[in-house]
PDB file of N, CA and C in Angstrom:
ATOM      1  N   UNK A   1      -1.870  16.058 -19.864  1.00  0.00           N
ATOM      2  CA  UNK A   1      -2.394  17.158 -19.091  1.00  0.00           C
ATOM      3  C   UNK A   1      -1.665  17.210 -17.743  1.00  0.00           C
ATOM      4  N   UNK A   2      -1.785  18.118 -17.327  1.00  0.00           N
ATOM      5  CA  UNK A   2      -0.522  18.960 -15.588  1.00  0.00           C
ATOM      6  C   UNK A   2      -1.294  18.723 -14.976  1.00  0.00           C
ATOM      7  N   UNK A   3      -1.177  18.277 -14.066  1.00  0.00           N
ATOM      8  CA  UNK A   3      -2.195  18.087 -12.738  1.00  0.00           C
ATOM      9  C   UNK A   3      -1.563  19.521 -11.584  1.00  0.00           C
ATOM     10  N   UNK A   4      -2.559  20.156 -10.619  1.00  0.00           N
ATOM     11  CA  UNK A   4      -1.957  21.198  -9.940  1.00  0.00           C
ATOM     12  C   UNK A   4      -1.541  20.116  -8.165  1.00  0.00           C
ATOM     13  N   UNK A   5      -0.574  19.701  -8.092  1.00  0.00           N
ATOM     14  CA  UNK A   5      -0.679  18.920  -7.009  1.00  0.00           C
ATOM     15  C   UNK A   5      -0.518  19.705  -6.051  1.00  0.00           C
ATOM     16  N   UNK A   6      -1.138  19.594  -4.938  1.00  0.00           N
ATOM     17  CA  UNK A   6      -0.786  20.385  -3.302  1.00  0.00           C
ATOM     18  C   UNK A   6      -0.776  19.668  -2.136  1.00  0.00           C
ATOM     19  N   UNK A   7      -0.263  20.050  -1.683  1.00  0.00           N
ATOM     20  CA  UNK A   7       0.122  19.231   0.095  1.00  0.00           C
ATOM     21  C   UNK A   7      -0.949  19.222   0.463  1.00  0.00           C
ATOM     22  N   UNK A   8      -1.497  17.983   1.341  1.00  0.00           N
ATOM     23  CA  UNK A   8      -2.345  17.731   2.138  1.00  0.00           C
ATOM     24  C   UNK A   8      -2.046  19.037   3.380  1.00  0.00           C
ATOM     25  N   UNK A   9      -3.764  19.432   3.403  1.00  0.00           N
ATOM     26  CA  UNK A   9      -3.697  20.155   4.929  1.00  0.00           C
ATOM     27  C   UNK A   9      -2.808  19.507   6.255  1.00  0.00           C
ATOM     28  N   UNK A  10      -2.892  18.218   6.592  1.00  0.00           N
ATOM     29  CA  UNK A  10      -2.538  17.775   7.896  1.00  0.00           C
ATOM     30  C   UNK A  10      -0.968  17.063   7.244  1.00  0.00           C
ATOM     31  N   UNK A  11      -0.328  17.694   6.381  1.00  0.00           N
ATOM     32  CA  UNK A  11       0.730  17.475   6.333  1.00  0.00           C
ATOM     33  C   UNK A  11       1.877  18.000   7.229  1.00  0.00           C
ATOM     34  N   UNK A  12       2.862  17.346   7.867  1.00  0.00           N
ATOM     35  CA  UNK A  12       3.299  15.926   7.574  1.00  0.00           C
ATOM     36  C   UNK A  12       2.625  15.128   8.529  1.00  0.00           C
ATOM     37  N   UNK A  13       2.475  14.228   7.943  1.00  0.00           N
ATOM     38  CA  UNK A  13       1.673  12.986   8.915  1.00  0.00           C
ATOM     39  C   UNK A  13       2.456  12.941  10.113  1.00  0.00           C
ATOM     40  N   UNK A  14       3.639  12.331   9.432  1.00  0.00           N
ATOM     41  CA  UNK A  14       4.615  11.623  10.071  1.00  0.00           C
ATOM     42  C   UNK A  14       6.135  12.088  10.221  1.00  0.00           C
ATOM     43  N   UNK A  15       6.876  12.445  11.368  1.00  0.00           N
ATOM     44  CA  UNK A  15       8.069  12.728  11.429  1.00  0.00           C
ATOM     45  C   UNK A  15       9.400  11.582  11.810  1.00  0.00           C
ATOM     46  N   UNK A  16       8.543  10.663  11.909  1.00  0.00           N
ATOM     47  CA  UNK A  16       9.095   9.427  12.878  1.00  0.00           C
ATOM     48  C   UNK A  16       9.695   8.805  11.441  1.00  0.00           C
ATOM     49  N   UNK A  17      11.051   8.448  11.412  1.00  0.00           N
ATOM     50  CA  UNK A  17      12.170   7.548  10.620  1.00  0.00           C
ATOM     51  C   UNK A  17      11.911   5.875  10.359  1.00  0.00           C
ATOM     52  N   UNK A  18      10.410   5.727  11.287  1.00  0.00           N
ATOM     53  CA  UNK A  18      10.308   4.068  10.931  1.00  0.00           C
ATOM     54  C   UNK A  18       8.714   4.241  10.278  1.00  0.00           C
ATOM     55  N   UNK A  19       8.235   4.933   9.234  1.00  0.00           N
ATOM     56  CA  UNK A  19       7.059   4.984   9.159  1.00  0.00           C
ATOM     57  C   UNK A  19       6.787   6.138   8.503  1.00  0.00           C
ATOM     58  N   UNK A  20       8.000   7.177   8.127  1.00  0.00           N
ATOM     59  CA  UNK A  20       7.524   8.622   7.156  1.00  0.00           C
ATOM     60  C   UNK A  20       7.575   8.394   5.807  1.00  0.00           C
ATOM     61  N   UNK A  21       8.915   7.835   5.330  1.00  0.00           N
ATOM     62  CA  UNK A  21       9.052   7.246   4.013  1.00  0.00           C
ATOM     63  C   UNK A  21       8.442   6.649   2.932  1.00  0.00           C
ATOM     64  N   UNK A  22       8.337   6.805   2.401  1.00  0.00           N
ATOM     65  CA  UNK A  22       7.086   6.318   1.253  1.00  0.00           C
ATOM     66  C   UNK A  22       8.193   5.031   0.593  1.00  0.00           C
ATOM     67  N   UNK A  23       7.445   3.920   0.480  1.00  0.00           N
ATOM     68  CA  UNK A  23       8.372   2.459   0.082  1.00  0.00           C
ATOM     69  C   UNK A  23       7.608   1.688  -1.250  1.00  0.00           C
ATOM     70  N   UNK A  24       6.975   2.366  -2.306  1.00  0.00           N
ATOM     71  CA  UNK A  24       6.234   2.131  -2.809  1.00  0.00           C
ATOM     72  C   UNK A  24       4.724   2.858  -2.745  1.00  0.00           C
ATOM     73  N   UNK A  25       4.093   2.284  -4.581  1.00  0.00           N
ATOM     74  CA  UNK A  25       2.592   3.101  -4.429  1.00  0.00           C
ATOM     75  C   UNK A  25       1.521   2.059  -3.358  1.00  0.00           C
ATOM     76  N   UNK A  26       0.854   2.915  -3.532  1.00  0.00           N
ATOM     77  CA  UNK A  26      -0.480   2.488  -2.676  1.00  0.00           C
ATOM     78  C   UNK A  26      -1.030   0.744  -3.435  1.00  0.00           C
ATOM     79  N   UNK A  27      -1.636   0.182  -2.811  1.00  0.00           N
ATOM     80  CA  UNK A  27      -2.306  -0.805  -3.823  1.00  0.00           C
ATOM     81  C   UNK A  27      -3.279  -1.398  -2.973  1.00  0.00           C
ATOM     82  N   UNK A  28      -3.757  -2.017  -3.955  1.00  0.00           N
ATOM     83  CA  UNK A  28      -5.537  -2.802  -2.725  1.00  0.00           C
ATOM     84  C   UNK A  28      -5.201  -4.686  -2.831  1.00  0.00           C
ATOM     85  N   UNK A  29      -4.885  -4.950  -1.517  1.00  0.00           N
ATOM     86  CA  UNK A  29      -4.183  -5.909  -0.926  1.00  0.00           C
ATOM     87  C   UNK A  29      -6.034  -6.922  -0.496  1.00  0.00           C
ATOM     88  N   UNK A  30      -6.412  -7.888  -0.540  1.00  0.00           N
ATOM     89  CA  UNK A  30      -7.956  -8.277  -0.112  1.00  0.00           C
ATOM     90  C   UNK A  30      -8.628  -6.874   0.287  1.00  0.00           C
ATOM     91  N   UNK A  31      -9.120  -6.460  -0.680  1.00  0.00           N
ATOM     92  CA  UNK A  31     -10.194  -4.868  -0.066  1.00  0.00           C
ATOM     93  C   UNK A  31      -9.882  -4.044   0.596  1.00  0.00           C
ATOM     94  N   UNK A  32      -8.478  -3.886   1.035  1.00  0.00           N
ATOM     95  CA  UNK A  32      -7.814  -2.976   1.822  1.00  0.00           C
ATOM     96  C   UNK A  32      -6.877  -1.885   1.175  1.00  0.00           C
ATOM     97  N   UNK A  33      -7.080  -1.098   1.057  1.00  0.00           N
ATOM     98  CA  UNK A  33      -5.674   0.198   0.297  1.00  0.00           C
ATOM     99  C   UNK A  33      -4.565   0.501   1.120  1.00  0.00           C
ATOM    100  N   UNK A  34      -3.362  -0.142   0.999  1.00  0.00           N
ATOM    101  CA  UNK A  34      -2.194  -0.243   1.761  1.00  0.00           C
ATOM    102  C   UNK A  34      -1.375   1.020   1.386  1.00  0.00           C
ATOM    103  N   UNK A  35      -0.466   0.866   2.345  1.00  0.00           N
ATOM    104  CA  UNK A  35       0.076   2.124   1.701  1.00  0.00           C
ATOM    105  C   UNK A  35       1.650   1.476   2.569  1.00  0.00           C
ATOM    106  N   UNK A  36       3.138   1.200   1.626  1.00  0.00           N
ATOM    107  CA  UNK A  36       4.071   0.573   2.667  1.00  0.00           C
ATOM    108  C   UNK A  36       4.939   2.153   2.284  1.00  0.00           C
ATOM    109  N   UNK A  37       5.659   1.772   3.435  1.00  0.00           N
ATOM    110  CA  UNK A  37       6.230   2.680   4.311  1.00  0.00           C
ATOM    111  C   UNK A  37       7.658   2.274   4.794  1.00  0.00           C
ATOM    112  N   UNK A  38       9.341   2.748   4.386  1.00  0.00           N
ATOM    113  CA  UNK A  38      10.291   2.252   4.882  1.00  0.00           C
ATOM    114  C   UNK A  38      10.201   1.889   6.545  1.00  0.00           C
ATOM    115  N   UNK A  39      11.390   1.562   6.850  1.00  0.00           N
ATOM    116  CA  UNK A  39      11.547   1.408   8.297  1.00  0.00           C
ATOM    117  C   UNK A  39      12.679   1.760   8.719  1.00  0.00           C
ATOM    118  N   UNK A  40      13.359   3.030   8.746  1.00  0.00           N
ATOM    119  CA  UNK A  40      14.961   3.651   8.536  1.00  0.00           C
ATOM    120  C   UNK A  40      15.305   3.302   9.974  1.00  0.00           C
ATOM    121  N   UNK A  41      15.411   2.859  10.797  1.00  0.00           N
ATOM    122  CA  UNK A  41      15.274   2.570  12.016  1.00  0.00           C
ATOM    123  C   UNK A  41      15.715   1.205  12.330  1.00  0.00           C
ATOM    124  N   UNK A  42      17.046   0.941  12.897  1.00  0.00           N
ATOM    125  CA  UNK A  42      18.176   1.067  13.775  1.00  0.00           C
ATOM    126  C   UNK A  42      19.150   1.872  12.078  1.00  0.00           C
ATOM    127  N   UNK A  43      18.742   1.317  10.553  1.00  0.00           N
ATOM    128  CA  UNK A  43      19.185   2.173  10.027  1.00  0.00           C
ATOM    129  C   UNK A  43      18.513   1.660   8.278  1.00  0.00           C
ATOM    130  N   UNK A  44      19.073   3.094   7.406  1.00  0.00           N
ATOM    131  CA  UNK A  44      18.537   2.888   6.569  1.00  0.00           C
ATOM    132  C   UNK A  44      17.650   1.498   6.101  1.00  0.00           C
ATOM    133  N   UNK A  45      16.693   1.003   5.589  1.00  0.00           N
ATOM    134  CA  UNK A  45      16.277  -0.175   4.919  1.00  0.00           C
ATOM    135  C   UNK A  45      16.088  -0.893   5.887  1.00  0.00           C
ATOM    136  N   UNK A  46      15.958  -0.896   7.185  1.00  0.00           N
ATOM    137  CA  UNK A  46      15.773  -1.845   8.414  1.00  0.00           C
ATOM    138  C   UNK A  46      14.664  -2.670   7.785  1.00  0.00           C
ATOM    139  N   UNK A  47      13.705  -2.025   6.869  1.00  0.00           N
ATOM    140  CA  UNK A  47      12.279  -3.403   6.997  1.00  0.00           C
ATOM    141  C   UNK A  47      11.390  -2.217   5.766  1.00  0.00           C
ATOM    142  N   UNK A  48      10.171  -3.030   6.025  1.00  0.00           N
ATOM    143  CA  UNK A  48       8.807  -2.229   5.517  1.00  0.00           C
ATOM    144  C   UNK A  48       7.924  -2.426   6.242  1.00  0.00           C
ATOM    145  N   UNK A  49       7.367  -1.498   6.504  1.00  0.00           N
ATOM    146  CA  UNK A  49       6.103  -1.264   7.220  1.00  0.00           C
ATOM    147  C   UNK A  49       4.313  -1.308   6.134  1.00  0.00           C
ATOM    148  N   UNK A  50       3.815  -1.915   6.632  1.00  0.00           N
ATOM    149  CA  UNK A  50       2.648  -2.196   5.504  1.00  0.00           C
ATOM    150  C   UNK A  50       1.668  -1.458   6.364  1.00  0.00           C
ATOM    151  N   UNK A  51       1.050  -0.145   5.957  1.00  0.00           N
ATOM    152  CA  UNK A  51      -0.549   0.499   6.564  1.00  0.00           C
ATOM    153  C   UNK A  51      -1.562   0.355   5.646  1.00  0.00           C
ATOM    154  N   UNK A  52      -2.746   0.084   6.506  1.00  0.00           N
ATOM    155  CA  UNK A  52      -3.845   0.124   6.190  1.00  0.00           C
ATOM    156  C   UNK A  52      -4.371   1.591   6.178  1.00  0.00           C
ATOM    157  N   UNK A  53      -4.664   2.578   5.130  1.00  0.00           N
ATOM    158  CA  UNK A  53      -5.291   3.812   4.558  1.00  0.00           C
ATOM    159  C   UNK A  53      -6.773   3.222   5.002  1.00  0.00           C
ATOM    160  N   UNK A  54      -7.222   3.922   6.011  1.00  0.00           N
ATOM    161  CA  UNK A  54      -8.564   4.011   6.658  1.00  0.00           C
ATOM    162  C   UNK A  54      -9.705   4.990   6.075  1.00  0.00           C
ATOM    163  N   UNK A  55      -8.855   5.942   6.030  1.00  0.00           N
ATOM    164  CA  UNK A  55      -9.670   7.238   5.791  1.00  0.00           C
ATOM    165  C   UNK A  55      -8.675   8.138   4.913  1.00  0.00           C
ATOM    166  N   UNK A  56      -9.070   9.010   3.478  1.00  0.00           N
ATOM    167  CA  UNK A  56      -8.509   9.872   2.462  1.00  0.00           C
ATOM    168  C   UNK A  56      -9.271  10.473   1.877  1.00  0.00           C
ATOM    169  N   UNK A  57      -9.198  11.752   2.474  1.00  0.00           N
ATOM    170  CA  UNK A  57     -10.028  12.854   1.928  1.00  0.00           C
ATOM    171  C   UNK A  57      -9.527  14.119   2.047  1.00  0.00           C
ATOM    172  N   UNK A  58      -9.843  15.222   0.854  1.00  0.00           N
ATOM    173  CA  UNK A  58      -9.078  16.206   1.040  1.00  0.00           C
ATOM    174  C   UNK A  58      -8.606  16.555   2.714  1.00  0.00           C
ATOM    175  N   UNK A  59      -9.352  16.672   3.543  1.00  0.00           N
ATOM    176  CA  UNK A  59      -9.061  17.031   5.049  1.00  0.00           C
ATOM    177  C   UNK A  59      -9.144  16.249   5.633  1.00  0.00           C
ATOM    178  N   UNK A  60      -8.876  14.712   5.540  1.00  0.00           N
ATOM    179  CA  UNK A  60      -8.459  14.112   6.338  1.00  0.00           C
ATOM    180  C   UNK A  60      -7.648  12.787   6.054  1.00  0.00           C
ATOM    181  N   UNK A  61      -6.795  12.335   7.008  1.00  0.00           N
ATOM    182  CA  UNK A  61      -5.788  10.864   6.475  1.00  0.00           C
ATOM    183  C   UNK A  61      -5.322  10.264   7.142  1.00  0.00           C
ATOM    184  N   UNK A  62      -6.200   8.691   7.615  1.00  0.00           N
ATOM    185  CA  UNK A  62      -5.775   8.043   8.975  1.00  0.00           C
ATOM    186  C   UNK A  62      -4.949   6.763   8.116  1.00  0.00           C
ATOM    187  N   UNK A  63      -4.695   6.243   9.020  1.00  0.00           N
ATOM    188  CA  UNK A  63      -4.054   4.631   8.556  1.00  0.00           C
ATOM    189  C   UNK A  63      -3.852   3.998   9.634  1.00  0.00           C
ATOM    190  N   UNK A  64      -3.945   2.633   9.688  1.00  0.00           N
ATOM    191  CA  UNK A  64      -3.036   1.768  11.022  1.00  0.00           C
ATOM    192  C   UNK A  64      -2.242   0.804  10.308  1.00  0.00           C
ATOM    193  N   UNK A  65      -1.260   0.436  11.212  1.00  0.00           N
ATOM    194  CA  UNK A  65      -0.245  -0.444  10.785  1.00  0.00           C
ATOM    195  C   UNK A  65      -0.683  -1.817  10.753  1.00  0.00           C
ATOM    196  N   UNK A  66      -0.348  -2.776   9.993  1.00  0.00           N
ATOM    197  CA  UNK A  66      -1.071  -3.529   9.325  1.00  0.00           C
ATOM    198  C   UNK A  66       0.250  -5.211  10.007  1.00  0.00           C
ATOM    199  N   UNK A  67       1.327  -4.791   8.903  1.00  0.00           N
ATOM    200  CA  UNK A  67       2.378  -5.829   9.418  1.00  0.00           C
ATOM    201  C   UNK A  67       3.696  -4.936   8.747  1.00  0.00           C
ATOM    202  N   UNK A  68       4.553  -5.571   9.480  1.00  0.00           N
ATOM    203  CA  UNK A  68       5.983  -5.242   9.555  1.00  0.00           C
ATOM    204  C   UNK A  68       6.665  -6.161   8.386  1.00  0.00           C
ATOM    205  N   UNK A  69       7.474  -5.939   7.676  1.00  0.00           N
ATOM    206  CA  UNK A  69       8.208  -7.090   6.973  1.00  0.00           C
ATOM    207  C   UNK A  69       9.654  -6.850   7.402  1.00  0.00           C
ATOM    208  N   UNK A  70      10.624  -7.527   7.291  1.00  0.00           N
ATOM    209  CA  UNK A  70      12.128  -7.363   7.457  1.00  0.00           C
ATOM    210  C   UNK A  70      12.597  -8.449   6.588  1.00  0.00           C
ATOM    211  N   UNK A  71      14.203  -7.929   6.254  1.00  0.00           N
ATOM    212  CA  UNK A  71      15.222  -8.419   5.477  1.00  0.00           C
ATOM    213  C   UNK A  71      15.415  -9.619   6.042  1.00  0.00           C
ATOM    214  N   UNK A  72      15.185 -10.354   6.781  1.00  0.00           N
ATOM    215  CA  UNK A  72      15.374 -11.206   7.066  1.00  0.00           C
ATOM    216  C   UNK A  72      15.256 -13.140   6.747  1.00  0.00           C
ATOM    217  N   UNK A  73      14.890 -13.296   5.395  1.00  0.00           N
ATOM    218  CA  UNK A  73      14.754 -14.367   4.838  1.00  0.00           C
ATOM    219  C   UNK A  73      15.632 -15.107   3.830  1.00  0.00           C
ATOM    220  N   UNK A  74      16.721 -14.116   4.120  1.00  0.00           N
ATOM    221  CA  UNK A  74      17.884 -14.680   3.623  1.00  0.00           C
ATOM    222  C   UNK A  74      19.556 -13.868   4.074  1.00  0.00           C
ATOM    223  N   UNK A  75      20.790 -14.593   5.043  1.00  0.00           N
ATOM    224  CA  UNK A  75      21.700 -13.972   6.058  1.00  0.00           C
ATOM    225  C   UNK A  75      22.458 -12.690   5.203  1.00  0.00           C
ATOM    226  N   UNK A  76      22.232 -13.026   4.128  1.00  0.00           N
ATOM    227  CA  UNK A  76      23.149 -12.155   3.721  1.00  0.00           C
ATOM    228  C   UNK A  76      22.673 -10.991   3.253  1.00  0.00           C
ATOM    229  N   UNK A  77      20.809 -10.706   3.107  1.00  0.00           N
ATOM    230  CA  UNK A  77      20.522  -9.561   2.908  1.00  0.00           C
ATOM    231  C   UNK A  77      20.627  -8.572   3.697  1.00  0.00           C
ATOM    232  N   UNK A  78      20.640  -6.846   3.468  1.00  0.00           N
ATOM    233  CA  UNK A  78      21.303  -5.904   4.614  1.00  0.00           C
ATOM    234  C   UNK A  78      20.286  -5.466   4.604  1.00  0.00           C
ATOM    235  N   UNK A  79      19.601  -4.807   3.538  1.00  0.00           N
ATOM    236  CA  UNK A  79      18.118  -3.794   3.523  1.00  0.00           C
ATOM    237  C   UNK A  79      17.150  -4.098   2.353  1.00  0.00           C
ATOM    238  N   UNK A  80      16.025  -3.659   3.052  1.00  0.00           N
ATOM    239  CA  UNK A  80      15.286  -3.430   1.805  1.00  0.00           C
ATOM    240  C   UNK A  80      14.415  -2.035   1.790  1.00  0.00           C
ATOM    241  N   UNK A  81      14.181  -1.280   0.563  1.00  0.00           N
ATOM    242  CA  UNK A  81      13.790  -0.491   0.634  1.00  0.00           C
ATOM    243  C   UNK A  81      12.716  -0.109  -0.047  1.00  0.00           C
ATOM    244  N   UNK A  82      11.503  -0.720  -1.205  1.00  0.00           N
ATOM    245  CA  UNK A  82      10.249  -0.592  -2.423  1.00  0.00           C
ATOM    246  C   UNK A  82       9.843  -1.704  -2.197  1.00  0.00           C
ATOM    247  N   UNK A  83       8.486  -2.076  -1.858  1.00  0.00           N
ATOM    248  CA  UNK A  83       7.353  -3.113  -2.446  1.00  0.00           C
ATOM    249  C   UNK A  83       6.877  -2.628  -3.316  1.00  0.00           C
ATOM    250  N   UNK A  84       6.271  -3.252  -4.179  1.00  0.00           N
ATOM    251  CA  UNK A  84       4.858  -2.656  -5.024  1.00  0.00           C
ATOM    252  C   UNK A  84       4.537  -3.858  -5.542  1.00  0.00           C
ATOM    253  N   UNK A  85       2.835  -3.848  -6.050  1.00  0.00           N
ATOM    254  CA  UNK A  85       2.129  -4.549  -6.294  1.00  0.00           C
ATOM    255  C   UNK A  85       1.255  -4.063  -7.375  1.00  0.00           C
ATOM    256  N   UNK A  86       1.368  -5.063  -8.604  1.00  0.00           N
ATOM    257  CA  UNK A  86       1.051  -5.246  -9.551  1.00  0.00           C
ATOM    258  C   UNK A  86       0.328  -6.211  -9.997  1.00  0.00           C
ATOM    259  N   UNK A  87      -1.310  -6.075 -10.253  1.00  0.00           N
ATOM    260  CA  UNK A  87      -1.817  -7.622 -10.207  1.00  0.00           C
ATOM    261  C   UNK A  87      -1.477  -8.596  -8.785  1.00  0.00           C
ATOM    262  N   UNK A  88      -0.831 -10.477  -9.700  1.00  0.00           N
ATOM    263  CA  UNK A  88      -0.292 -10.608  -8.707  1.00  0.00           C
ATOM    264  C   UNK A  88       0.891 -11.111  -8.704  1.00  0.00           C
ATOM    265  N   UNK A  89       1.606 -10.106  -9.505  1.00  0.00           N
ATOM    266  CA  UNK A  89       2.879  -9.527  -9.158  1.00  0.00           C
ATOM    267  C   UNK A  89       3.632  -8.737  -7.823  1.00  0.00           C
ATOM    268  N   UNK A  90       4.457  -9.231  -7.273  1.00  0.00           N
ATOM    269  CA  UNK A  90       5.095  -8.141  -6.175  1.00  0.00           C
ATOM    270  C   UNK A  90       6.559  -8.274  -6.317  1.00  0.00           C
ATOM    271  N   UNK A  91       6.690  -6.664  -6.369  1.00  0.00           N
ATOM    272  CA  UNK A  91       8.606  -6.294  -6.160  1.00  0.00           C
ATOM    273  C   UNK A  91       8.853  -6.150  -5.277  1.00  0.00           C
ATOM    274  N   UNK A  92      10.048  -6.368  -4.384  1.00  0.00           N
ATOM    275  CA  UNK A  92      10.842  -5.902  -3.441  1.00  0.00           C
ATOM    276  C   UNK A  92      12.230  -5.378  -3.829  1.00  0.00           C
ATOM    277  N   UNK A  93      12.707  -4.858  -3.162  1.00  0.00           N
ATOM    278  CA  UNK A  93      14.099  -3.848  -3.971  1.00  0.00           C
ATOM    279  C   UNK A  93      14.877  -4.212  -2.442  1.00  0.00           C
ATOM    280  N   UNK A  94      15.572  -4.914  -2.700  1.00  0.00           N
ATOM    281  CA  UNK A  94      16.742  -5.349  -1.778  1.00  0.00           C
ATOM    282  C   UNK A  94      17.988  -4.768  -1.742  1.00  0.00           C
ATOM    283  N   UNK A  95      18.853  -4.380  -1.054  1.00  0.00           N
ATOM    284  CA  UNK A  95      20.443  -5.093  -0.761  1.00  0.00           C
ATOM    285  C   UNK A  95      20.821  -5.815  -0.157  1.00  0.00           C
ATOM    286  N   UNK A  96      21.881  -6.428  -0.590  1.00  0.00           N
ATOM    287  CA  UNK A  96      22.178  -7.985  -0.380  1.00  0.00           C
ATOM    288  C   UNK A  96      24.286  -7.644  -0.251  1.00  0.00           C
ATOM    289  N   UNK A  97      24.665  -8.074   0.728  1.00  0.00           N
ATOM    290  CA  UNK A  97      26.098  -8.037   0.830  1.00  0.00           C
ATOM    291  C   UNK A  97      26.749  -9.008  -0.003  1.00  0.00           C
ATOM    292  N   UNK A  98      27.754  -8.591  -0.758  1.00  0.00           N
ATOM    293  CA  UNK A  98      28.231  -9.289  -1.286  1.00  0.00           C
ATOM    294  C   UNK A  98      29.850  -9.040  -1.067  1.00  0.00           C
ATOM    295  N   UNK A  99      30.454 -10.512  -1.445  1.00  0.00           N
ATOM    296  CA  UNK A  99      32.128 -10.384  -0.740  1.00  0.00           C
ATOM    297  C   UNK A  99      32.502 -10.671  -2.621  1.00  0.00           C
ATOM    298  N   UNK A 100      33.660  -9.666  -2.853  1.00  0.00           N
ATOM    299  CA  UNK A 100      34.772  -9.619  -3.380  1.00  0.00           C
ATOM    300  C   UNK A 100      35.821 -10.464  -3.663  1.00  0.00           C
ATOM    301  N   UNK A 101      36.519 -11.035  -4.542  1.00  0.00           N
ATOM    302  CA  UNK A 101      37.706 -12.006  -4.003  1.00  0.00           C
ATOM    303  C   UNK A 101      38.451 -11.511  -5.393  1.00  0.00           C
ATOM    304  N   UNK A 102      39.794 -10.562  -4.835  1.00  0.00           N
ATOM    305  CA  UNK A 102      40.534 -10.332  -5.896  1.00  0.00           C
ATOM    306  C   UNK A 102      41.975 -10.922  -5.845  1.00  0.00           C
TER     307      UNK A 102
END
């Protein structure tokens, strides 16, 4: 079956490059409905942003920011850009530099 989807009234939330992006679905993290969010900011894949979905209702849609994650747990990664959570399963979708030797 088609679902009729439509834009939220108070669309767009967000215009801001560290926090508009959608980085994955929603999921319920200890009783909380997260919602992560790229971080394009100093540039593409800089990080993920993790919000807490406060309030969702046809006319209305708050969130606060929850925690920040960054590429940073290993030198050679550049970006990351998808979490999602499955059970307790979690993806991250990385790039990672890699050198050539021909």
């Amino acid at each position: 079956m088609e679902e009729d989807f439509k834009p939220h009234p108070s669309n767009p939330q967000y215009r801001d490059v560290r926090r508009a992006r959608p980085a994955g679905k929603l999921f319920i993290n200890e009783g909380l409905l997260i919602r992560p969010a790229q971080i394009g900011a100093p540039h593409y894949g800089s990080g993920i942003v993790l919000n807490e979905v406060k309030e969702l209702s046809p006319t209305v849609f708050k969130e606060v920011e929850v925690e920040k994650i960054f590429p940073n747990w290993e030198k050679r990664i550049h970006a990351m850009h998808t979490l999602n959570r499955e059970g307790s399963l979690t993806i991250i979708d990385i790039q990672k530099r890699r050198f050539r030797w021909f």
